[in-house]
Protein backbone atom coordinates (compact mmCIF):
# COMPACT_ATOMS: atom_id res chain seq x y z
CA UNK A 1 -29.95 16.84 7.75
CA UNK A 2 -27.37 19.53 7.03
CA UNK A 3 -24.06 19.43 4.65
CA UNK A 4 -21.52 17.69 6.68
CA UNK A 5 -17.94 18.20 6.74
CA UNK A 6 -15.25 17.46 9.36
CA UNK A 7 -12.05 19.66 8.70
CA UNK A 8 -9.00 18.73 10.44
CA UNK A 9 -8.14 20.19 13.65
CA UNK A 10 -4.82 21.64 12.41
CA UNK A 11 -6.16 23.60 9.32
CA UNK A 12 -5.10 26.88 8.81
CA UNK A 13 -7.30 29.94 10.39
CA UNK A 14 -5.16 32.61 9.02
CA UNK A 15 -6.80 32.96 5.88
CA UNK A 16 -9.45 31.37 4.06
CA UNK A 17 -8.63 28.28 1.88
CA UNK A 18 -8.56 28.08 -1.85
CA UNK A 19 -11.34 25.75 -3.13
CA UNK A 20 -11.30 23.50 -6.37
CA UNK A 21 -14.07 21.70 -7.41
CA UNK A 22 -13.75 18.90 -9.06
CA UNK A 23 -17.29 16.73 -10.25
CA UNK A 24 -17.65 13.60 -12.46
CA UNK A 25 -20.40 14.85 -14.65
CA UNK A 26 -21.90 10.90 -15.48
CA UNK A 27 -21.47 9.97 -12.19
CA UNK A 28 -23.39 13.22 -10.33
CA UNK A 29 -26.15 12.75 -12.64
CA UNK A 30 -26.13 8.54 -12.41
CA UNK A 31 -26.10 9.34 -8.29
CA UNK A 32 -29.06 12.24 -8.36
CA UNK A 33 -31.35 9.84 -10.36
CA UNK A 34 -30.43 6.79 -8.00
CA UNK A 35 -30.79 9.24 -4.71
CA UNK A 36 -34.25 9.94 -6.37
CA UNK A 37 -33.54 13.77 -7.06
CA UNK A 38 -35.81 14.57 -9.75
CA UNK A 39 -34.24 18.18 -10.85
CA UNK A 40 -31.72 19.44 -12.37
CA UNK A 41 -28.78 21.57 -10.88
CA UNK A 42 -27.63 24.82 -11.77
CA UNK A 43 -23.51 24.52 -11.23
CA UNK A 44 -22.62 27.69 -11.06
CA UNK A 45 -24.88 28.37 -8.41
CA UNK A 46 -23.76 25.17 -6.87
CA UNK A 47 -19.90 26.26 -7.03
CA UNK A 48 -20.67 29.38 -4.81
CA UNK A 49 -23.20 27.67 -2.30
CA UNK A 50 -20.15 24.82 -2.19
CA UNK A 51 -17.62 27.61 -1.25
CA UNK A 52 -19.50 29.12 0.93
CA UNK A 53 -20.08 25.65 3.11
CA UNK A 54 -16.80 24.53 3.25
CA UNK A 55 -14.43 25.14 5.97
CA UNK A 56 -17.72 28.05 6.74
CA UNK A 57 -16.34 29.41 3.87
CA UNK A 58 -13.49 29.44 1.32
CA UNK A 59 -12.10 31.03 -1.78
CA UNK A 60 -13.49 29.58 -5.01
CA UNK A 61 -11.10 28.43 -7.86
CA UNK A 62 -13.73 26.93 -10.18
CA UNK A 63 -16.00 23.85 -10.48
CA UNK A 64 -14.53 21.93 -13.13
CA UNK A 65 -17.34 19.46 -15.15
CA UNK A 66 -15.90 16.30 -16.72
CA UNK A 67 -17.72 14.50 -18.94
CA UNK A 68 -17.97 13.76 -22.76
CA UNK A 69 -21.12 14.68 -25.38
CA UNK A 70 -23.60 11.82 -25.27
CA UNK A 71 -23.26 9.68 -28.60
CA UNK A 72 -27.34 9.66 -28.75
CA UNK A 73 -28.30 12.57 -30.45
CA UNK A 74 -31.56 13.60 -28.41
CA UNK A 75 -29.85 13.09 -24.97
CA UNK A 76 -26.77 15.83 -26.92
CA UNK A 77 -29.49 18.20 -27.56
CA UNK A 78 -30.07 18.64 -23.53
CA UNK A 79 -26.89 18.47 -22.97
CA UNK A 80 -25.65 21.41 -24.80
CA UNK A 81 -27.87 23.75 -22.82
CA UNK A 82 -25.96 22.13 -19.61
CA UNK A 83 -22.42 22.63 -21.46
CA UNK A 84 -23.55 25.97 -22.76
CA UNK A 85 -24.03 26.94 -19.20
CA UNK A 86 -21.05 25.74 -17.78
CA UNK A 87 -18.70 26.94 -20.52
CA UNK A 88 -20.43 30.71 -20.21
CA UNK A 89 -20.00 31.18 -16.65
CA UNK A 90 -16.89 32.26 -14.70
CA UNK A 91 -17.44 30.03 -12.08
CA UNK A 92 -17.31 26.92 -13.80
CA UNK A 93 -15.41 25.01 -16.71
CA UNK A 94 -16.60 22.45 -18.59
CA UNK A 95 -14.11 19.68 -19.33
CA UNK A 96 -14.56 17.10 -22.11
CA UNK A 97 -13.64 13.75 -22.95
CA UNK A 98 -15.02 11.63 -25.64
CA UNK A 99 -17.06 8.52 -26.92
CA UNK A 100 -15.06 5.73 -28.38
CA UNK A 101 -17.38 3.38 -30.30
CA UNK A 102 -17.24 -0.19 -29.37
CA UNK A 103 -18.42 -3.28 -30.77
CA UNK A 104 -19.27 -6.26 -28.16
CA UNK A 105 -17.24 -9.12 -29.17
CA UNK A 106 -20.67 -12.00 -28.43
CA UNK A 107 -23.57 -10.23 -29.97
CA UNK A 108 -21.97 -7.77 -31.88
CA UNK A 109 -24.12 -4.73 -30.87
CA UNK A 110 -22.80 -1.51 -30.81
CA UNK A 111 -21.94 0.71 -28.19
CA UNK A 112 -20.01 3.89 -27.13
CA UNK A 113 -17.60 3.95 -24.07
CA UNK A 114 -16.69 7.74 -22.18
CA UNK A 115 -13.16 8.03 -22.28
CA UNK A 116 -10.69 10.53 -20.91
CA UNK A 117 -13.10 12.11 -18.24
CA UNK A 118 -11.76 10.42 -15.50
CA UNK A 119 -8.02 10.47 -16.23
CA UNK A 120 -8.77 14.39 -16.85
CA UNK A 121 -10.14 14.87 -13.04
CA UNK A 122 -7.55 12.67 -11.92
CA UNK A 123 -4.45 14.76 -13.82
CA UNK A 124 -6.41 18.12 -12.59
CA UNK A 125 -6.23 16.87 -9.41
CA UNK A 126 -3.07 15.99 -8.71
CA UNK A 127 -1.38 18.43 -11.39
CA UNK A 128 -3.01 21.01 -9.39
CA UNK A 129 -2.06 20.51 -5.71
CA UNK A 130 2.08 20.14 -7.44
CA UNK A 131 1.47 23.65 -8.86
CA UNK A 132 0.02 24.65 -5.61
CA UNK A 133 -3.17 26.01 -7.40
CA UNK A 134 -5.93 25.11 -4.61
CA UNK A 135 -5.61 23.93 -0.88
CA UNK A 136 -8.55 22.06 -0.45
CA UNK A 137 -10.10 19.97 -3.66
CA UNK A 138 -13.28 18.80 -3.28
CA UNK A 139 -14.35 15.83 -5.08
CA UNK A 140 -17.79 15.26 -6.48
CA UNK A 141 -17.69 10.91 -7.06
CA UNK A 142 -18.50 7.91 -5.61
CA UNK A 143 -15.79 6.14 -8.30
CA UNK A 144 -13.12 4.38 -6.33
CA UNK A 145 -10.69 4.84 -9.58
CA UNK A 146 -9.90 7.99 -7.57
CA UNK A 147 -8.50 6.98 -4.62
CA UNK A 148 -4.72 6.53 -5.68
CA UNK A 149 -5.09 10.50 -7.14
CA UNK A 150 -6.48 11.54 -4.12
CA UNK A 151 -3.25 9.40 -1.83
CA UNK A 152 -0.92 11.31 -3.92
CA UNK A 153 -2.55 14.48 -3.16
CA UNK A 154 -2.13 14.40 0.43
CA UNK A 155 1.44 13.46 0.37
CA UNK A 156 1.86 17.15 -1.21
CA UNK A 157 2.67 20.15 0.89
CA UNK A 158 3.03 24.02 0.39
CA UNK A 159 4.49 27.04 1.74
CA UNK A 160 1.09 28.67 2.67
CA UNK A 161 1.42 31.73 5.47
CA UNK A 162 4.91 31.03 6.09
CA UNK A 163 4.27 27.33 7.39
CA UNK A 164 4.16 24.17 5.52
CA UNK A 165 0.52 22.99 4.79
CA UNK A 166 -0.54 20.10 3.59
CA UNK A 167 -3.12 20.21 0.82
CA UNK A 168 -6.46 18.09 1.54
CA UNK A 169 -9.05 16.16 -0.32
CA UNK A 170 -12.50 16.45 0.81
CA UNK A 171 -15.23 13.80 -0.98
CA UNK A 172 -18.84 14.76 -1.79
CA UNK A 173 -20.95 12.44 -2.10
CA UNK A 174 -24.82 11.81 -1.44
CA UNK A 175 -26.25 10.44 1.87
CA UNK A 176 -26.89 6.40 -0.26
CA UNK A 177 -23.03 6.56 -1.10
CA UNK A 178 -22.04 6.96 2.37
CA UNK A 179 -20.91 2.96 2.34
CA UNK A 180 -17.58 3.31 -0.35
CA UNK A 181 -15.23 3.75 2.44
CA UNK A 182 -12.33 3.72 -0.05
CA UNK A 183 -12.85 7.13 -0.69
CA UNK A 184 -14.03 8.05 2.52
CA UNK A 185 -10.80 6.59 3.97
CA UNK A 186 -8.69 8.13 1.15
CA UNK A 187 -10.04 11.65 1.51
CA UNK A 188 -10.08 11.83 5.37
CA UNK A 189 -12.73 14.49 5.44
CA UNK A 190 -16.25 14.35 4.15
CA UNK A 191 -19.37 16.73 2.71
CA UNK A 192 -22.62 15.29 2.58
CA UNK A 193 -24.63 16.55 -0.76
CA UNK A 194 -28.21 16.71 0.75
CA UNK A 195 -31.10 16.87 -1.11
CA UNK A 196 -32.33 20.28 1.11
CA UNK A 197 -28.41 21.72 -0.22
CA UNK A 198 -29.29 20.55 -3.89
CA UNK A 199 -32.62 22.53 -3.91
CA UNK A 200 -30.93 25.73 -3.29
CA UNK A 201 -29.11 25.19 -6.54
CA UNK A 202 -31.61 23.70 -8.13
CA UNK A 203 -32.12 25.35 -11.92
CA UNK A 204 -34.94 27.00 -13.32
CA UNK A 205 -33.61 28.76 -16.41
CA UNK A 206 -31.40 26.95 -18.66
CA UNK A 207 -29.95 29.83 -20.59
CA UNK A 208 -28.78 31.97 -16.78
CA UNK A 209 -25.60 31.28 -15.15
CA UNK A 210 -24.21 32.68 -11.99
CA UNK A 211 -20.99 34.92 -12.39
């Protein structure tokens, strides 16, 4: 099956749209090992195959990472290869949050929590369509914490080509996600993350990145 995406009927024609892409780092890679995707991607690569798919083709901003440095030191190791990636390329931007240690209050184990990744996407997001800094954002999660980001969003509209345009929310997510209609209702368009669009991005070598 091939990426699918429904623009709107009134979109603008006159110009190509600005993309920003915007991915939950925990959840992508929670959602490829639950979709049964046994490789890893190469983002930059991903950002331009993304831009090039949308709308049949738009401008690319960035793809903007969020997520935090695992607290287990092994799992950190293969991480910073990922991060080194991301942070090296111009296509893409790695954004961090953190792990706040936690304690659980029955059994007393320890534990770490991610914080600040998803209030970062969510500030990006909406920060960026008031500074009229994309026109489409495309959002990479199947977390529902979104949708009142993404409602605010499409309330916002620009000057673009001399006529007021409304900036849009698009939601990727993978064909077993297809039933959190929050988002789905939210966003009002739609891009299916396939596993034969994954492969073309999938990544090889860990130390090259895509300019």
């Amino acid at each position: 099956m091939e990426p699918v995406h429904t623009p709107p009927a009134t979109a603008s024609t006159t110009r190509k749209p600005r993309l920003l892409i915007l991915v939950d780092g925990t959840n992508f890679q929670a959602s490829m090992r639950e979709a049964g995707l046994e490789y890893s991607i190469d983002f930059p690569r991903l950002a331009h195959q993304l831009a090039k798919s949308v709308d049949g083709g738009a401008i690319l901003v960035k793809l903007r990472f969020y997520a935090a440095a695992s607290a287990n030191r092994e799992v950190r190791k293969r991480e910073a290869v990922l991060f080194d990636v991301l942070r090296r390329s111009s296509a893409t931007e790695l954004v961090e949050g953190w792990h706040e240690r936690k304690q659980c209050s029955q059994c007393r184990a320890p534990y770490h929590r991610e914080k600040e990744t998803d209030v970062n996407l969510a500030v990006d997001l909406v920060d960026g369509a008031h500074r009229d800094k994309y026109d489409v954002a495309l959002v990479i999660s199947a977390d529902s914490d979104f949708v009142p980001a993404i409602e605010r969003v499409r309330t916002v509209t620009k000057i673009r080509d001399g006529v007021p345009a409304q900036k849009r929310v698009v939601w990727g997510h993978f064909p077993h996600q297809a039933h959190v209609k929050r988002i789905e209702r939210a966003s009002g368009e739609t891009f299916l993350l396939t596993d034969k669009l994954l492969r073309t991005c999938k990544r090889h070598n860990l130390n090259r990145s895509d300019k």
